[in-house]
PDB file of N, CA and C in Angstrom:
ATOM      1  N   UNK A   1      -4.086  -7.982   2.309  1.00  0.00           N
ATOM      2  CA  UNK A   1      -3.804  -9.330   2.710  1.00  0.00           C
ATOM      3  C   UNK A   1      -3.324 -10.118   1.504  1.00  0.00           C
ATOM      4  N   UNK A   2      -2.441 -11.117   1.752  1.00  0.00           N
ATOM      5  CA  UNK A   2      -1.951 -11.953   0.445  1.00  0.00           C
ATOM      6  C   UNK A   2      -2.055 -13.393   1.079  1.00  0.00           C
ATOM      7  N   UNK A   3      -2.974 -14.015   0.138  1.00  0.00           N
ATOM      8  CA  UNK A   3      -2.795 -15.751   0.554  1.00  0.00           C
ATOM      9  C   UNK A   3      -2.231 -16.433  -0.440  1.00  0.00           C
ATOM     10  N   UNK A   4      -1.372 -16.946  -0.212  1.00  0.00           N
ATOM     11  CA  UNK A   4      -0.677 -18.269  -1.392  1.00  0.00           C
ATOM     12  C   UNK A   4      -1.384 -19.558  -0.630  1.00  0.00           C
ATOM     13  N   UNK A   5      -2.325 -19.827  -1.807  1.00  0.00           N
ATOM     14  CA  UNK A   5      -2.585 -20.792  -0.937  1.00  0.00           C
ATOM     15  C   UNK A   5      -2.290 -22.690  -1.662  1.00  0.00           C
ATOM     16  N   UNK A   6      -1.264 -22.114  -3.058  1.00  0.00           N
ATOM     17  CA  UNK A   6      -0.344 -23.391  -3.501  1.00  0.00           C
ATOM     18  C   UNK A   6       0.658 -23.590  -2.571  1.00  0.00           C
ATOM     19  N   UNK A   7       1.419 -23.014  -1.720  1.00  0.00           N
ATOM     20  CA  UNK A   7       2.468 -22.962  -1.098  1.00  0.00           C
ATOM     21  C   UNK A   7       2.033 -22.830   0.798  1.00  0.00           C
ATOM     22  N   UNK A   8       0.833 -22.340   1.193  1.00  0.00           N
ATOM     23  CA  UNK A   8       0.106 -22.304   1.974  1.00  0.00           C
ATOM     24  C   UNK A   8       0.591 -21.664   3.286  1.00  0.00           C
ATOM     25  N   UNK A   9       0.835 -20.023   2.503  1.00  0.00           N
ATOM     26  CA  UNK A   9       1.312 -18.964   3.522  1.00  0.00           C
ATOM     27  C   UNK A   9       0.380 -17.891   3.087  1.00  0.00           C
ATOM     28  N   UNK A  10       0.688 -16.691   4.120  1.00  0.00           N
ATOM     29  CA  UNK A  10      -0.280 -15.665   3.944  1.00  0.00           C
ATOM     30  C   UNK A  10       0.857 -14.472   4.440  1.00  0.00           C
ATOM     31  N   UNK A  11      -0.387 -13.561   4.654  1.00  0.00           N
ATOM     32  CA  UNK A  11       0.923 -12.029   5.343  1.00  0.00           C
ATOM     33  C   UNK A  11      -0.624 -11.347   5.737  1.00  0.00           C
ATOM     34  N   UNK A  12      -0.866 -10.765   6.862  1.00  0.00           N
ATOM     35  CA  UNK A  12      -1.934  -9.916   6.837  1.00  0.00           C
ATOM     36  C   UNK A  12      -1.299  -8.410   7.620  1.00  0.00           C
ATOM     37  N   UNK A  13      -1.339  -7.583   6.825  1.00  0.00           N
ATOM     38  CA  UNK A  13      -0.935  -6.211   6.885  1.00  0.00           C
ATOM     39  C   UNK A  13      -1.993  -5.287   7.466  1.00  0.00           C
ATOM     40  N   UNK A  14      -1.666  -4.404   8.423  1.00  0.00           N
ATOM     41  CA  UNK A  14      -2.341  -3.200   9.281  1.00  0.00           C
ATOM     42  C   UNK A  14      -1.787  -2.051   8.819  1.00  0.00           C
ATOM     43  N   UNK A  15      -2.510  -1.190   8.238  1.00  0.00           N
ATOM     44  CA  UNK A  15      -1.749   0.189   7.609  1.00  0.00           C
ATOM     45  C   UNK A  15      -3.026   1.783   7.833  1.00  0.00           C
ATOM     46  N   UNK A  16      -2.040   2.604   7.301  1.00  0.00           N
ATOM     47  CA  UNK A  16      -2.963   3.855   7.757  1.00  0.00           C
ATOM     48  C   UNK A  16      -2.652   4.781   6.528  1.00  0.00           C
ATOM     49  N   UNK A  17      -3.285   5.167   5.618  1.00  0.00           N
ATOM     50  CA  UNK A  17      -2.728   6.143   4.144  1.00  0.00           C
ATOM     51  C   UNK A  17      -3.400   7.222   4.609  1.00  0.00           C
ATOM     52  N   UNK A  18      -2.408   8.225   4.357  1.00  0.00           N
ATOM     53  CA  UNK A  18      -2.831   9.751   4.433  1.00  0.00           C
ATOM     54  C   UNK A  18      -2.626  10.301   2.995  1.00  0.00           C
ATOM     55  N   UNK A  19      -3.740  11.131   2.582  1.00  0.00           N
ATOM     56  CA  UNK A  19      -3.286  11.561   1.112  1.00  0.00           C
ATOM     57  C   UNK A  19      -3.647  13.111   0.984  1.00  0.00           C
ATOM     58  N   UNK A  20      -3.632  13.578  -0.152  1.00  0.00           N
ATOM     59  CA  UNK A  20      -4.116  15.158  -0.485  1.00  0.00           C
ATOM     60  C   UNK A  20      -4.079  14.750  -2.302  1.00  0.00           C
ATOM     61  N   UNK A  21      -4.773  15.185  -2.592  1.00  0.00           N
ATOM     62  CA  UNK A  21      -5.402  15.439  -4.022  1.00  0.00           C
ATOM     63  C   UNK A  21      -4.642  17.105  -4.099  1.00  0.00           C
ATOM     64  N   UNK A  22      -4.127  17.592  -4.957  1.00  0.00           N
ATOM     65  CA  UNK A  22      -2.944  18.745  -5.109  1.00  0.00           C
ATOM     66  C   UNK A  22      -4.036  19.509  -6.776  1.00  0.00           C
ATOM     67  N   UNK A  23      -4.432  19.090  -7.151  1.00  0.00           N
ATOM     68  CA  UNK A  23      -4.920  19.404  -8.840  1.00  0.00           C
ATOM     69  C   UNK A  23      -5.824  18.388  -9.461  1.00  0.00           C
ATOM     70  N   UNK A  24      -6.682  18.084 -10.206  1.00  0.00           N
ATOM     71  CA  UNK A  24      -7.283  17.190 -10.966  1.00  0.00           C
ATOM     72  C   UNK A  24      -6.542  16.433 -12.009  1.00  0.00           C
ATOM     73  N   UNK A  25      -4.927  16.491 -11.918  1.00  0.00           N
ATOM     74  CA  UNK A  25      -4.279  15.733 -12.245  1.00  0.00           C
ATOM     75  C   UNK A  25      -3.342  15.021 -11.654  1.00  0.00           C
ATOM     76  N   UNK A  26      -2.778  15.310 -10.140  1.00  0.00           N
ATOM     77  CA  UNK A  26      -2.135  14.617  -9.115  1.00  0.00           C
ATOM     78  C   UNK A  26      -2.767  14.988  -8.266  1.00  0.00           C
ATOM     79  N   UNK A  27      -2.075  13.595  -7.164  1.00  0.00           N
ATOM     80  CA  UNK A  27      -2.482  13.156  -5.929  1.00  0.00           C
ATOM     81  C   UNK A  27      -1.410  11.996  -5.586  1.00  0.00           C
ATOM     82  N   UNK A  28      -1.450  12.225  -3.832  1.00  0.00           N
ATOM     83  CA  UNK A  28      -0.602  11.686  -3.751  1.00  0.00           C
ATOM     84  C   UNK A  28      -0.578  10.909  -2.084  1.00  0.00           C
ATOM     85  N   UNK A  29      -0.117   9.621  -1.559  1.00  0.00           N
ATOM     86  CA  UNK A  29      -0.637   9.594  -0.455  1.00  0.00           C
ATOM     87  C   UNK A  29       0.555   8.736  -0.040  1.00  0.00           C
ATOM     88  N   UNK A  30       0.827   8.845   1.477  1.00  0.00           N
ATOM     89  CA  UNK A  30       1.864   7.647   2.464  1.00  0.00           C
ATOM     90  C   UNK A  30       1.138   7.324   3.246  1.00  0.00           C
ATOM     91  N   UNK A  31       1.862   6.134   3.315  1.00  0.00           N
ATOM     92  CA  UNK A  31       0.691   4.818   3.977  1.00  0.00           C
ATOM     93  C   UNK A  31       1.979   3.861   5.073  1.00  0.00           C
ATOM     94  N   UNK A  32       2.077   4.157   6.329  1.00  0.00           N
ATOM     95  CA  UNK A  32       3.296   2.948   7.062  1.00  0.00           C
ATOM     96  C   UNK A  32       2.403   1.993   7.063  1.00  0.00           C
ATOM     97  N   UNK A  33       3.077   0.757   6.836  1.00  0.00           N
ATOM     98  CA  UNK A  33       2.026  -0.661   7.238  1.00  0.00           C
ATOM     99  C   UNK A  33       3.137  -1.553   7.998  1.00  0.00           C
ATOM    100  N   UNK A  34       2.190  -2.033   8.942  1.00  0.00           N
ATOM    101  CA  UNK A  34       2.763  -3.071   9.647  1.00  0.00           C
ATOM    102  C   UNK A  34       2.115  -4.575   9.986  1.00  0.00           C
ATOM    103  N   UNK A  35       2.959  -5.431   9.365  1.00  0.00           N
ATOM    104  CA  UNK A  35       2.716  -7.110   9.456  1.00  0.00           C
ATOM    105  C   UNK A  35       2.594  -7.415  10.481  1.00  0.00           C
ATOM    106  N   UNK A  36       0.683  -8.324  10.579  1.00  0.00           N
ATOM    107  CA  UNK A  36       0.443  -8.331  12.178  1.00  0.00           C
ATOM    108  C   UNK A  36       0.626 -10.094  12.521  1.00  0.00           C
ATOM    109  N   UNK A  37       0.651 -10.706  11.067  1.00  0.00           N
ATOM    110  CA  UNK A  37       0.883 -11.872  10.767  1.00  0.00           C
ATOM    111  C   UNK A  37       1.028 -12.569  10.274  1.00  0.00           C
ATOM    112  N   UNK A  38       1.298 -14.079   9.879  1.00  0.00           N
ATOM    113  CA  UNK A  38       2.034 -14.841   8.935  1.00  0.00           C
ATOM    114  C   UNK A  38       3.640 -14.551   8.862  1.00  0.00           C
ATOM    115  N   UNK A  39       4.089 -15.076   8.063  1.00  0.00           N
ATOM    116  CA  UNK A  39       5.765 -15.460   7.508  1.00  0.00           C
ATOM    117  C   UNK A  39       6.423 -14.196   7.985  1.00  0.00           C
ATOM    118  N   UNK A  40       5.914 -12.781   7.309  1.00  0.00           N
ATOM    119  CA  UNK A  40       6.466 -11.498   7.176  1.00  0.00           C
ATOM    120  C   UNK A  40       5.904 -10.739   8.885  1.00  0.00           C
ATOM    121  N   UNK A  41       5.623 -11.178   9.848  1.00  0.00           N
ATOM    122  CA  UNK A  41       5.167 -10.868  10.750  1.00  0.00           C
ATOM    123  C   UNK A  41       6.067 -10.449  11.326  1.00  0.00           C
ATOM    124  N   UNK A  42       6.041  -8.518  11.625  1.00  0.00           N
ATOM    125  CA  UNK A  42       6.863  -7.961  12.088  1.00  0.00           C
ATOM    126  C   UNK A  42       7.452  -6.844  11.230  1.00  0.00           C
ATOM    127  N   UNK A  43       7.036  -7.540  10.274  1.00  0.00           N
ATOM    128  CA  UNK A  43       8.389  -6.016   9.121  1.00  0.00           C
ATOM    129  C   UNK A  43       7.363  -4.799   8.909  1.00  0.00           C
ATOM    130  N   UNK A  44       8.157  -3.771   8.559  1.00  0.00           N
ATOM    131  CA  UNK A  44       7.517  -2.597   8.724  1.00  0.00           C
ATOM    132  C   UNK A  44       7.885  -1.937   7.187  1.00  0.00           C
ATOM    133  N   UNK A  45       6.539  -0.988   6.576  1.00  0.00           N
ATOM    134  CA  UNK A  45       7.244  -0.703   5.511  1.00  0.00           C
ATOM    135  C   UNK A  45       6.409   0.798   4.979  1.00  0.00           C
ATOM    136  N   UNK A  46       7.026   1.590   4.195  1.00  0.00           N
ATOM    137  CA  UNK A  46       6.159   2.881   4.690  1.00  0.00           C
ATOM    138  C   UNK A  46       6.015   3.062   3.001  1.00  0.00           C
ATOM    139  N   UNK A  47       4.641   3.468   2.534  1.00  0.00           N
ATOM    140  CA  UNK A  47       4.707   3.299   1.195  1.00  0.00           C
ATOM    141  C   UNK A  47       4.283   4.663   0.529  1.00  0.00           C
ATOM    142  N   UNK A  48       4.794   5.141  -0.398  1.00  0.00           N
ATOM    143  CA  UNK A  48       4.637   6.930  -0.948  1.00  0.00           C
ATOM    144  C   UNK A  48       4.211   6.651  -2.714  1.00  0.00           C
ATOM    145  N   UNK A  49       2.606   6.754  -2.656  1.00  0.00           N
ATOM    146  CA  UNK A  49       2.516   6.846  -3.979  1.00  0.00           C
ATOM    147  C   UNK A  49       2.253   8.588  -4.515  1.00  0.00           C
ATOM    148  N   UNK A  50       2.699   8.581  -5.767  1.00  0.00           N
ATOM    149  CA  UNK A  50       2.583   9.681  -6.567  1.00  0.00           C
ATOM    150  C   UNK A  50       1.654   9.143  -7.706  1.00  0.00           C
ATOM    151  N   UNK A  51       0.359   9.560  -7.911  1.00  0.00           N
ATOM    152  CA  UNK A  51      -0.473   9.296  -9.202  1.00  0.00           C
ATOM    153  C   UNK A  51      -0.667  10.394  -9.763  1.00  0.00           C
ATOM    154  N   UNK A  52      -0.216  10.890 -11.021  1.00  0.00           N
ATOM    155  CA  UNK A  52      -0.469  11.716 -12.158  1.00  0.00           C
ATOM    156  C   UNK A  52      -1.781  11.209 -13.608  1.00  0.00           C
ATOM    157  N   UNK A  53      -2.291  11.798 -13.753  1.00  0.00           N
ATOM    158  CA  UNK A  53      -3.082  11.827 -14.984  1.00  0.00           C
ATOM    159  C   UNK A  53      -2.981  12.588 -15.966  1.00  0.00           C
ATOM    160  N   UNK A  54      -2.993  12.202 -16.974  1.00  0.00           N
ATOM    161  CA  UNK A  54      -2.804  12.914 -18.387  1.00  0.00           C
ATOM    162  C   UNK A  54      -4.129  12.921 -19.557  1.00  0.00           C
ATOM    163  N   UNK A  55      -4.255  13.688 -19.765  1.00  0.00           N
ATOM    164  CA  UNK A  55      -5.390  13.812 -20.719  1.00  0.00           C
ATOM    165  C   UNK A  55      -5.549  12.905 -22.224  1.00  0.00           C
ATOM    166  N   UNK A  56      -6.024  12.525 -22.545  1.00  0.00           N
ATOM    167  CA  UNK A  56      -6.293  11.727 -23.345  1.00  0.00           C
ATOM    168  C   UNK A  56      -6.051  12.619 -24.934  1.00  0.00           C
ATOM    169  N   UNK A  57      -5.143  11.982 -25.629  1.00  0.00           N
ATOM    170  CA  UNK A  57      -5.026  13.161 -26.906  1.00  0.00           C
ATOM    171  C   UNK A  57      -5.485  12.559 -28.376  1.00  0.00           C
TER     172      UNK A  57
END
């Protein structure tokens, strides 16, 4: 959810992330979300993260 509340709008988002952990150094998950209300109410947007870790040297 995002509130501006100097400007006095919001967006409240409905989403679903599916992920898999691949190694103890990636993982990775997609998530579609859909705006159920405020300004952006209606847009659709499908989101693909890739997180890698690296060892500390």
């Amino acid at each position: 959810m995002k509130f501006d509340w100097e400007n006095n709008t919001y967006n409240v988002p409905i989403s679903l992330a599916f992920g898999k952990a691949f190694a103890k150094n990636l993982s990775m998950f997609i998530a579609p979300e859909y705006v159920v209300s405020g300004p952006a109410q209606g847009n659709f947007t499908i989101r693909l993260n890739i997180n890698t870790m690296f060892a500390s040297m």
